[in-house]
PDB file of N, CA and C in Angstrom:
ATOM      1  N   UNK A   1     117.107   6.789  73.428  1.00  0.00           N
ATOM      2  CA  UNK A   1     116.525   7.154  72.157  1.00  0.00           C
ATOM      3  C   UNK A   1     117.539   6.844  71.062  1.00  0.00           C
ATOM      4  N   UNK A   2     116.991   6.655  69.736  1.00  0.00           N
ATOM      5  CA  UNK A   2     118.013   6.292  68.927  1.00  0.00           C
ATOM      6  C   UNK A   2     118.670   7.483  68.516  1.00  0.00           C
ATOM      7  N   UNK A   3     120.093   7.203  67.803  1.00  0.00           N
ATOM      8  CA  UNK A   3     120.510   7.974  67.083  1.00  0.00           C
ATOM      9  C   UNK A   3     120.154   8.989  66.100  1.00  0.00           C
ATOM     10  N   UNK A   4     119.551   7.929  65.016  1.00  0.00           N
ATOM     11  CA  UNK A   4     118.823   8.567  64.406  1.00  0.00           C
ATOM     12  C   UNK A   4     117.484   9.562  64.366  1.00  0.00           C
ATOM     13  N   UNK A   5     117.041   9.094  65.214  1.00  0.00           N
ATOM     14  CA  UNK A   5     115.993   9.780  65.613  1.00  0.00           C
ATOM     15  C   UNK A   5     115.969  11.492  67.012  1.00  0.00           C
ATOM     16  N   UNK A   6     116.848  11.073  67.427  1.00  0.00           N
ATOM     17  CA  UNK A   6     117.052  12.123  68.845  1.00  0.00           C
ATOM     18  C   UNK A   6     118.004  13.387  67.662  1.00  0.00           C
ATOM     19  N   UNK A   7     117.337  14.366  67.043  1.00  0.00           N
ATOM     20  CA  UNK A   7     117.721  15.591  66.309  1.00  0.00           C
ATOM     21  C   UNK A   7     118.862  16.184  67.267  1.00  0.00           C
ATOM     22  N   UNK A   8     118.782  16.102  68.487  1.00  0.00           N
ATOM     23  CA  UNK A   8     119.695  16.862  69.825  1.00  0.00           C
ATOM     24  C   UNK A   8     120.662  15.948  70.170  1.00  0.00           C
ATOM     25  N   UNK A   9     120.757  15.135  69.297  1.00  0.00           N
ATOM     26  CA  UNK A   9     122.593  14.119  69.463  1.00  0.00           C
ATOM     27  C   UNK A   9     123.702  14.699  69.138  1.00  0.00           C
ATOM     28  N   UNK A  10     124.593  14.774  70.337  1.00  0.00           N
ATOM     29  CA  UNK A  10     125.991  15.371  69.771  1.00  0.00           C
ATOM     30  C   UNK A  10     126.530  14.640  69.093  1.00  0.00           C
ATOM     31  N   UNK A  11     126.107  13.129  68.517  1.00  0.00           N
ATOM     32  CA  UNK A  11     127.253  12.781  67.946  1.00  0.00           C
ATOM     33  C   UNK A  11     126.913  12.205  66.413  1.00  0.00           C
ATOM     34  N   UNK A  12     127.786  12.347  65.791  1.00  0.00           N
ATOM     35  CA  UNK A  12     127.404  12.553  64.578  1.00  0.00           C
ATOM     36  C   UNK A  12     127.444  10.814  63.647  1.00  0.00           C
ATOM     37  N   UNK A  13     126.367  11.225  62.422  1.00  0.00           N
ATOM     38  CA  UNK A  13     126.385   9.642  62.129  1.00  0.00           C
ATOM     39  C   UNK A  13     127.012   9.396  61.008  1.00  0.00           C
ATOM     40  N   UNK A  14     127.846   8.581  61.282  1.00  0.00           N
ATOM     41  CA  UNK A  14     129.212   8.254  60.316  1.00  0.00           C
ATOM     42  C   UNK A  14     128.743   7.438  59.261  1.00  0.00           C
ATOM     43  N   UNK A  15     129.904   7.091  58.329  1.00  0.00           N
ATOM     44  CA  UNK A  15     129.426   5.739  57.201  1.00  0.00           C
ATOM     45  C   UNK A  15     129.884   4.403  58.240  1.00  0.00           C
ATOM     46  N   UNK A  16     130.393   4.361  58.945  1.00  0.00           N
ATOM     47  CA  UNK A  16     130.869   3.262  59.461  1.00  0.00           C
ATOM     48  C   UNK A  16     129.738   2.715  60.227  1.00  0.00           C
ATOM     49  N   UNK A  17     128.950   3.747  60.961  1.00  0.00           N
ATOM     50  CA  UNK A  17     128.050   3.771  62.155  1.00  0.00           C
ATOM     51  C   UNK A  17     126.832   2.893  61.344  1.00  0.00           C
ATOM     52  N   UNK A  18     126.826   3.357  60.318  1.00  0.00           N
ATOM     53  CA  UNK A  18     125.292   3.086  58.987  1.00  0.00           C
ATOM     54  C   UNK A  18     125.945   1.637  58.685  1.00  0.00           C
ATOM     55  N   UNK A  19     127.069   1.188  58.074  1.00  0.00           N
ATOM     56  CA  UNK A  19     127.651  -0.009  57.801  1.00  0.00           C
ATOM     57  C   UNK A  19     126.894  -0.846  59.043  1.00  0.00           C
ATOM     58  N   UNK A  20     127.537  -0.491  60.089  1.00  0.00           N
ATOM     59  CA  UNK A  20     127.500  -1.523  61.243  1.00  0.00           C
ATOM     60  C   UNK A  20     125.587  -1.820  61.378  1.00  0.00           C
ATOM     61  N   UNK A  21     125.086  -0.691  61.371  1.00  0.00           N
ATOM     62  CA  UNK A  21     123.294  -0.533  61.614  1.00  0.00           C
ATOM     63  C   UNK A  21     122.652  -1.625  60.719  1.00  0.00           C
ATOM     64  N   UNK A  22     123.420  -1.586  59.658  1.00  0.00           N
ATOM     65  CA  UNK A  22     122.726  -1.763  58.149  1.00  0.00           C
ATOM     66  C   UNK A  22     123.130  -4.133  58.653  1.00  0.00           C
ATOM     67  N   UNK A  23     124.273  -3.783  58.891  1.00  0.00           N
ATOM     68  CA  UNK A  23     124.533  -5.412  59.070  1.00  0.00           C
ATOM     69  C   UNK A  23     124.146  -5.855  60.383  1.00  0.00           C
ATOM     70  N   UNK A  24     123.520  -5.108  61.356  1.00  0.00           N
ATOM     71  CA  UNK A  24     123.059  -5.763  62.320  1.00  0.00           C
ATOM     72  C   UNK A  24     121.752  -5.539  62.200  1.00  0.00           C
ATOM     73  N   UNK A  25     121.570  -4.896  61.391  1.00  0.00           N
ATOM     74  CA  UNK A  25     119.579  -5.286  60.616  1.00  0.00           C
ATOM     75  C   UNK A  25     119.321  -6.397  59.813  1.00  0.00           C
ATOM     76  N   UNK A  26     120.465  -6.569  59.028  1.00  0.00           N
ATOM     77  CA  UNK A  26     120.720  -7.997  58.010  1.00  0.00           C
ATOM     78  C   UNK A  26     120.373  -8.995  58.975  1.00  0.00           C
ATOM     79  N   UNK A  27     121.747  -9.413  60.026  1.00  0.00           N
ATOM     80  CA  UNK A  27     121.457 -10.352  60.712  1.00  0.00           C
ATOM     81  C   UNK A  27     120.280 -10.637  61.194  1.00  0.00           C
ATOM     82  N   UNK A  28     120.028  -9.774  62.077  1.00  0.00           N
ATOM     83  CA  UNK A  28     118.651  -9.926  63.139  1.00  0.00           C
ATOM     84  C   UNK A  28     117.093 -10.445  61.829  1.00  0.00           C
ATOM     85  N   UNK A  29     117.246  -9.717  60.771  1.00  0.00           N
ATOM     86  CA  UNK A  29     116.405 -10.150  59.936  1.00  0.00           C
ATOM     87  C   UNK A  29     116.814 -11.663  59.409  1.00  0.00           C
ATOM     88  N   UNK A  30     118.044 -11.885  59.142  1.00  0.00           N
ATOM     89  CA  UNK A  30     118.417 -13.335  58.256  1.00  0.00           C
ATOM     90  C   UNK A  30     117.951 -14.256  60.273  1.00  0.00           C
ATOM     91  N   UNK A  31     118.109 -13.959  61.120  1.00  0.00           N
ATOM     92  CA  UNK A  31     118.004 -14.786  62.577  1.00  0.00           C
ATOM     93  C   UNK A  31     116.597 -15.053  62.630  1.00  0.00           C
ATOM     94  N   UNK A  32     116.021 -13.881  62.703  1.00  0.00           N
ATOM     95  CA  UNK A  32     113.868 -13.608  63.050  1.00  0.00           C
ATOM     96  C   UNK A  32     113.473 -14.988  61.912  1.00  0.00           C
ATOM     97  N   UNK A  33     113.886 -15.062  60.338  1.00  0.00           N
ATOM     98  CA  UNK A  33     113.467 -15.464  59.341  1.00  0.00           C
ATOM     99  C   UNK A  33     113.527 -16.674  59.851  1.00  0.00           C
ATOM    100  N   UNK A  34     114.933 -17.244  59.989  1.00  0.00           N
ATOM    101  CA  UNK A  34     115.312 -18.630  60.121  1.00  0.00           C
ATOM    102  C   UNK A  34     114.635 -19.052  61.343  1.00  0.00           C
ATOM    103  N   UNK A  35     114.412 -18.566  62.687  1.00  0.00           N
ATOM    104  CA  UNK A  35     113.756 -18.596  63.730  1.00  0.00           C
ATOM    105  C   UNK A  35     112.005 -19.039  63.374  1.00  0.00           C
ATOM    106  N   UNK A  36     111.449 -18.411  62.991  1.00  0.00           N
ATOM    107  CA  UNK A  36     110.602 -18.380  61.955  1.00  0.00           C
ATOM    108  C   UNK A  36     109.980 -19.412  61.419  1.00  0.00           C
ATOM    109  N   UNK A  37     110.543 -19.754  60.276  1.00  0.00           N
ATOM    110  CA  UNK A  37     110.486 -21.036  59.697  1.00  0.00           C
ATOM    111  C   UNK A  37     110.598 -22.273  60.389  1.00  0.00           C
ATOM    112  N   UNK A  38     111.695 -22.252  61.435  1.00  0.00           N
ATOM    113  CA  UNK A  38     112.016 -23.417  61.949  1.00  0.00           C
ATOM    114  C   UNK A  38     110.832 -23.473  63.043  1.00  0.00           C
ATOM    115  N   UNK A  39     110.378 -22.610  63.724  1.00  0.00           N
ATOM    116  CA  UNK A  39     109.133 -22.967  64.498  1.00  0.00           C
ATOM    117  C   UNK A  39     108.015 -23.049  63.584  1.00  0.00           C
ATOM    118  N   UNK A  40     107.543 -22.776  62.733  1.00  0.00           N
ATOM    119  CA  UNK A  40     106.422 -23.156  61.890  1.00  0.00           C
ATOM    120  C   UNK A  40     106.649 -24.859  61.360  1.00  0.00           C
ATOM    121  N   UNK A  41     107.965 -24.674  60.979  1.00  0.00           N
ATOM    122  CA  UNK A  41     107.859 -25.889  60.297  1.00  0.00           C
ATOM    123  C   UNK A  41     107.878 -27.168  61.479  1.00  0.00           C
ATOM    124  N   UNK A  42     108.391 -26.854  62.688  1.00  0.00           N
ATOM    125  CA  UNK A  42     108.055 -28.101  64.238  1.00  0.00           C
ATOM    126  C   UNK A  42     106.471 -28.015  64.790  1.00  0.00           C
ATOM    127  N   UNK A  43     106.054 -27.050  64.761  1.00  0.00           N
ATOM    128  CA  UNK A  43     104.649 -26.756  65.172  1.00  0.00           C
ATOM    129  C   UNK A  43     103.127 -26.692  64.140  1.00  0.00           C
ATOM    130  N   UNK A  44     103.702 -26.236  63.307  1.00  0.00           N
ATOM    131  CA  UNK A  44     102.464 -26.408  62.510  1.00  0.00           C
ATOM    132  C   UNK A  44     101.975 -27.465  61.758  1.00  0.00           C
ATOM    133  N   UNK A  45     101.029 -28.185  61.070  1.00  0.00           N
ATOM    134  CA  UNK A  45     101.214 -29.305  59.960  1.00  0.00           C
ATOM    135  C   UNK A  45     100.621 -28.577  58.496  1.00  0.00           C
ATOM    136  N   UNK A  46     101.597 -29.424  57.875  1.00  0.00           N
ATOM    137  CA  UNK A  46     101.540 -29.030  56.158  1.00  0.00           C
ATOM    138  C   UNK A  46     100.550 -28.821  55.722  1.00  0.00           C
ATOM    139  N   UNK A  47      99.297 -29.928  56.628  1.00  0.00           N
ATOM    140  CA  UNK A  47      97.699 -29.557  56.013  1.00  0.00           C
ATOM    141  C   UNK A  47      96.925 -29.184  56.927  1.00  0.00           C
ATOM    142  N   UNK A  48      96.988 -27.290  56.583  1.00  0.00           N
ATOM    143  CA  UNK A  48      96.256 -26.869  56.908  1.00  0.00           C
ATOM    144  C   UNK A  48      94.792 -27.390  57.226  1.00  0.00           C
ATOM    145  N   UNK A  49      93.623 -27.413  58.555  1.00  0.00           N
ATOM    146  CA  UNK A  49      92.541 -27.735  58.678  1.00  0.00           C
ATOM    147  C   UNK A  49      91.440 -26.696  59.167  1.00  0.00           C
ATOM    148  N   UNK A  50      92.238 -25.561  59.248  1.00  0.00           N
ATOM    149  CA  UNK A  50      91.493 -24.412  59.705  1.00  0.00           C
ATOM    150  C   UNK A  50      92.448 -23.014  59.483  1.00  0.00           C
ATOM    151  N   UNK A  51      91.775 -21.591  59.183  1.00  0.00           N
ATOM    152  CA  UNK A  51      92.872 -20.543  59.207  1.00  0.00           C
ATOM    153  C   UNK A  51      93.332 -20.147  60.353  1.00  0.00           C
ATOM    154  N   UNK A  52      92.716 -20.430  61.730  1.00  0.00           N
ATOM    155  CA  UNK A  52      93.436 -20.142  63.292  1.00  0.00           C
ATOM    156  C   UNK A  52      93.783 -20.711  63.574  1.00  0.00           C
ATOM    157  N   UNK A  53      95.222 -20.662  64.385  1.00  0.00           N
ATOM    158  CA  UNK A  53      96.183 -22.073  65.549  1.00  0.00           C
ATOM    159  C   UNK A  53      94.966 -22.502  66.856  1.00  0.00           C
ATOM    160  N   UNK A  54      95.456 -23.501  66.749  1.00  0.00           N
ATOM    161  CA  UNK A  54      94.487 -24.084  68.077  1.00  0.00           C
ATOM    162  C   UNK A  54      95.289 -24.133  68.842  1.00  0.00           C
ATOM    163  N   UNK A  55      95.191 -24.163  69.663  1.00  0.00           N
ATOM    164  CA  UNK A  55      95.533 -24.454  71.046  1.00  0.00           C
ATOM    165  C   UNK A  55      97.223 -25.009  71.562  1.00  0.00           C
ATOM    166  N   UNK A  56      96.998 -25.901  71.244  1.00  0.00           N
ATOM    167  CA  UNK A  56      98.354 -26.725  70.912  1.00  0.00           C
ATOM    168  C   UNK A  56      99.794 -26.190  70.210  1.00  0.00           C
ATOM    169  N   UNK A  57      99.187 -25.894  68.700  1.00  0.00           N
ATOM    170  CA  UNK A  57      99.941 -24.980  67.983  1.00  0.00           C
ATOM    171  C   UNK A  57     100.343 -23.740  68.835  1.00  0.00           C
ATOM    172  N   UNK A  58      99.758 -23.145  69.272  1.00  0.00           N
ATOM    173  CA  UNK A  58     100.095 -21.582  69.924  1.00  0.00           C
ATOM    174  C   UNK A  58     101.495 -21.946  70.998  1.00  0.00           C
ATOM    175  N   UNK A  59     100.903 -22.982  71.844  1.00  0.00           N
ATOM    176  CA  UNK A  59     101.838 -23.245  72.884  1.00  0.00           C
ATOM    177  C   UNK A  59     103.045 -23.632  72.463  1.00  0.00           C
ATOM    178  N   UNK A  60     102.977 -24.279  71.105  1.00  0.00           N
ATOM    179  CA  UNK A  60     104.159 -24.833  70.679  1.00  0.00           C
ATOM    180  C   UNK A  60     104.883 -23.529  70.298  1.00  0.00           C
ATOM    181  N   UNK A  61     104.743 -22.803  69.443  1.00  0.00           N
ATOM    182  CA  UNK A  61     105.411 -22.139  69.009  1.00  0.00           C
ATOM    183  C   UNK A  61     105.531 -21.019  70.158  1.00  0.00           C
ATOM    184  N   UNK A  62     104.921 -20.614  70.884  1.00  0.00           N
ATOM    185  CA  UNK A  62     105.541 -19.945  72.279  1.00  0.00           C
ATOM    186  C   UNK A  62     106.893 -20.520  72.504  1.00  0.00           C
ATOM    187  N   UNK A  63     106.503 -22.285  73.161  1.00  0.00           N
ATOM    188  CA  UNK A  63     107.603 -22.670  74.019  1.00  0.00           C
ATOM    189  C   UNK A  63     108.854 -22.460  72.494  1.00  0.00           C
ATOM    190  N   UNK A  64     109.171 -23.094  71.691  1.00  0.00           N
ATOM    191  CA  UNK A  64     109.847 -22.495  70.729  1.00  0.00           C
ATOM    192  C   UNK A  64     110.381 -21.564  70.198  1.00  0.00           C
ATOM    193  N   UNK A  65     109.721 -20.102  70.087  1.00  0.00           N
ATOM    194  CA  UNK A  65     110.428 -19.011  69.922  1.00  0.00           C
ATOM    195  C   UNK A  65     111.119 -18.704  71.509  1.00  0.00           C
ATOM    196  N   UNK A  66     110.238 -18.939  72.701  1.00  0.00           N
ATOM    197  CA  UNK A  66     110.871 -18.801  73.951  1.00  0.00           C
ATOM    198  C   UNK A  66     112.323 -19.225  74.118  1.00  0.00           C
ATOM    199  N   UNK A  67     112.590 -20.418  73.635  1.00  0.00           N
ATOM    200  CA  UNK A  67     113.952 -21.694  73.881  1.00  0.00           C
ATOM    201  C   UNK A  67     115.209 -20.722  72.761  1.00  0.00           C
ATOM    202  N   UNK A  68     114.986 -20.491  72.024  1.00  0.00           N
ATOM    203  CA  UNK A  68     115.276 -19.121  70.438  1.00  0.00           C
ATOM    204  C   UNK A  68     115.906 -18.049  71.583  1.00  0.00           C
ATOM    205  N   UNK A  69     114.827 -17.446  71.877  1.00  0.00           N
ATOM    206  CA  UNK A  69     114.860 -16.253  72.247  1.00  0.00           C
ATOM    207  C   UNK A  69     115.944 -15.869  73.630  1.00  0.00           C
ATOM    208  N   UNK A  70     115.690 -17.127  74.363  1.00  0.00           N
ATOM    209  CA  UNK A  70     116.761 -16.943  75.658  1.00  0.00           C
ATOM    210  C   UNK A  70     117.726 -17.874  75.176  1.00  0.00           C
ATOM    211  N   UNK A  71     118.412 -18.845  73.993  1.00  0.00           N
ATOM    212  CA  UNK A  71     119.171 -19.188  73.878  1.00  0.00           C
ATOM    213  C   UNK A  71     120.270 -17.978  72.879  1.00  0.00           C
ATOM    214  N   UNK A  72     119.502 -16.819  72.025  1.00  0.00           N
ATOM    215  CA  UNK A  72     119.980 -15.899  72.172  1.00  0.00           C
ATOM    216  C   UNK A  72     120.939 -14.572  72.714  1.00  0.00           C
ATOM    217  N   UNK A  73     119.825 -14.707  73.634  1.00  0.00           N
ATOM    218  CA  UNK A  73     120.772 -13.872  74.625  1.00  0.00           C
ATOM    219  C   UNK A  73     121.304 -14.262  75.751  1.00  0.00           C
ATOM    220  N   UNK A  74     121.333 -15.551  76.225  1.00  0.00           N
ATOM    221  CA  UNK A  74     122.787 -16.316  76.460  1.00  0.00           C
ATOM    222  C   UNK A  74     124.135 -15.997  75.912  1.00  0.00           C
ATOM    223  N   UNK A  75     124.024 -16.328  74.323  1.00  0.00           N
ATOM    224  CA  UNK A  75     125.063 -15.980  73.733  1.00  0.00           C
ATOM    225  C   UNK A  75     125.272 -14.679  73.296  1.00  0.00           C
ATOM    226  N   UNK A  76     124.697 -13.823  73.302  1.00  0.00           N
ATOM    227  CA  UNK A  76     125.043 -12.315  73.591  1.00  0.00           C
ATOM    228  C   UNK A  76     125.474 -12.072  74.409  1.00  0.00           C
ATOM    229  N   UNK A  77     124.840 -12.196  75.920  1.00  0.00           N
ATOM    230  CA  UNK A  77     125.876 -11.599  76.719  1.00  0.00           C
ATOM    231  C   UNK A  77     127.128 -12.506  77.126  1.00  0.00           C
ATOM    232  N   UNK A  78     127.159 -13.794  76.363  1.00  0.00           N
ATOM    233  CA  UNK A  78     128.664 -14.188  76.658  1.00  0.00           C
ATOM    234  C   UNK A  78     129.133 -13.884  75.982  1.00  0.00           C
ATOM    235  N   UNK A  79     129.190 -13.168  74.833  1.00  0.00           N
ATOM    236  CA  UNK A  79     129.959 -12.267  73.880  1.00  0.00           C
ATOM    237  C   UNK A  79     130.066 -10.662  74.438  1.00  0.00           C
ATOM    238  N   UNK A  80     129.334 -10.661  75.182  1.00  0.00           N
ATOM    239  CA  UNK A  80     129.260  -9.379  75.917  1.00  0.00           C
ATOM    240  C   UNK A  80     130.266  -9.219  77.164  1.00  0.00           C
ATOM    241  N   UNK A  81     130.404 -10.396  77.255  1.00  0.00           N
ATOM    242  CA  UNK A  81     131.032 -10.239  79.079  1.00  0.00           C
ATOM    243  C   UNK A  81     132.592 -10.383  78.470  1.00  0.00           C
ATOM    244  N   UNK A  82     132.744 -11.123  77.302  1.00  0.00           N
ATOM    245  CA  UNK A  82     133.970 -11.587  76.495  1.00  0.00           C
ATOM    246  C   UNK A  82     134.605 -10.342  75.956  1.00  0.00           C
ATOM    247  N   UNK A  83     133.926  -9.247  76.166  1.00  0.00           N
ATOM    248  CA  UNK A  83     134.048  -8.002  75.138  1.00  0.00           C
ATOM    249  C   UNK A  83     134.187  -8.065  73.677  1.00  0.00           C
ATOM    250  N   UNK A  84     133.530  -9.149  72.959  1.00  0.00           N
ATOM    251  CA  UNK A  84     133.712  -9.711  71.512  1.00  0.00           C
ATOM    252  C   UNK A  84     133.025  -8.265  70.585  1.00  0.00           C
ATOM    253  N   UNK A  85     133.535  -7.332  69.896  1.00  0.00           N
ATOM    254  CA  UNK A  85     133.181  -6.039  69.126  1.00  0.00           C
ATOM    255  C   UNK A  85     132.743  -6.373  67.888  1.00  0.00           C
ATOM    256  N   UNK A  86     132.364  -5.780  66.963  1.00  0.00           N
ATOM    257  CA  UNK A  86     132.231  -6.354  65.847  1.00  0.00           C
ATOM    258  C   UNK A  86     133.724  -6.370  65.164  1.00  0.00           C
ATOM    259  N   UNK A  87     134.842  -5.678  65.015  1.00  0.00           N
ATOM    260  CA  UNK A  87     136.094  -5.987  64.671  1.00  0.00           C
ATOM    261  C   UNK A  87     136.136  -7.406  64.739  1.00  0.00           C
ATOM    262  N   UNK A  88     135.529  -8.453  65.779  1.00  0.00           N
ATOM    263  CA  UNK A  88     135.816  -9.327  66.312  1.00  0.00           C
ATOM    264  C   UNK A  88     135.326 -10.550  65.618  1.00  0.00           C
ATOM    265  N   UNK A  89     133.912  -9.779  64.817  1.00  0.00           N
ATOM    266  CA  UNK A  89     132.443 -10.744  64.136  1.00  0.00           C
ATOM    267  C   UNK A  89     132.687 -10.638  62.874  1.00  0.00           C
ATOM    268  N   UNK A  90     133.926 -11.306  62.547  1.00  0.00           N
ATOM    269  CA  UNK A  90     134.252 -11.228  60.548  1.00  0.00           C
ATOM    270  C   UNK A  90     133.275 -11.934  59.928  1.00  0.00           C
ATOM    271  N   UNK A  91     132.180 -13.433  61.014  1.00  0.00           N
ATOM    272  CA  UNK A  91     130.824 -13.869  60.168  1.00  0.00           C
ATOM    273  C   UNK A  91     129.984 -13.015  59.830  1.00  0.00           C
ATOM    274  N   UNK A  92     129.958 -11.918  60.020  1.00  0.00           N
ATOM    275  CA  UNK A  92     128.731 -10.890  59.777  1.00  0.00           C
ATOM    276  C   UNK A  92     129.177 -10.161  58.346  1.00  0.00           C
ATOM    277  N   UNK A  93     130.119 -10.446  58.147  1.00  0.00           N
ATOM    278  CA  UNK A  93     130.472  -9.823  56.473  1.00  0.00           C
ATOM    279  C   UNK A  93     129.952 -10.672  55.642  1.00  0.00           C
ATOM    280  N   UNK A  94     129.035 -11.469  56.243  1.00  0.00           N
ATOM    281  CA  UNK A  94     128.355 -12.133  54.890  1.00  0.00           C
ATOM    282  C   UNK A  94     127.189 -11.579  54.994  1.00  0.00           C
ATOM    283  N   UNK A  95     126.558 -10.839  55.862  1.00  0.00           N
ATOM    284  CA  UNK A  95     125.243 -10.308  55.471  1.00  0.00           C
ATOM    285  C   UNK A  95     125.534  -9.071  55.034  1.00  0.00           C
ATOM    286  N   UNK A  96     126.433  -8.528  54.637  1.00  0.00           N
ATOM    287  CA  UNK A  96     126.656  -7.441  53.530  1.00  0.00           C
ATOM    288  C   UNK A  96     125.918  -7.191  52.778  1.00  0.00           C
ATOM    289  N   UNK A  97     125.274  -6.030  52.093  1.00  0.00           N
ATOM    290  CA  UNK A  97     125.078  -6.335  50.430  1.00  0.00           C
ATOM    291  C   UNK A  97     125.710  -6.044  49.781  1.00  0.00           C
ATOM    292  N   UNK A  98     126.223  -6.255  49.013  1.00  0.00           N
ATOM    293  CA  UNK A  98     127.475  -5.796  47.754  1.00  0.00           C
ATOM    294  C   UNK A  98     126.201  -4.691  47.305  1.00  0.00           C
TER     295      UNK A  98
END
């Protein structure tokens, strides 16, 4: 259960804890977006001919977010097995917000 949510957590939620939450919501949102786009823009065409995907389209963008999605967490857990922390992820200080 999350943190936030489980009222019966002994442990308490820091500014650091919210920092880290807040930039690994950035990312995953700036990743989903770009993910996103880039399968619409390989799978779909510019002129629209109907408001539902046919057939084709669907599969495409399956196999696409699929190739995304486990090329993902590939590199998670080799950052995982690496023990890479966020101390470690100084690229993620760009999804900050000032």
């Amino acid at each position: 259960m999350s943190l936030f949510m489980n009222p019966y957590s002994t442990q308490e939620v820091s500014e650091q804890r919210l920092d880290l939450a807040q930039v690994q919501f950035d990312a995953m949102s700036t990743s989903f977006n770009t993910m996103l786009r880039s399968c619409m823009e390989k799978c779909i065409p510019h002129e629209y001919g109907e408001a539902d995907l046919n057939k084709g389209e669907m599969c495409c963008i399956d196999r696409c977010i699929a190739k995304i999605h486990y090329a993902n967490r590939l590199v998670g857990g080799l950052a995982q097995a690496r023990n890479v922390g966020p101390d470690h992820l100084k690229h993620y200080e760009r999804f900050k917000k000032e």
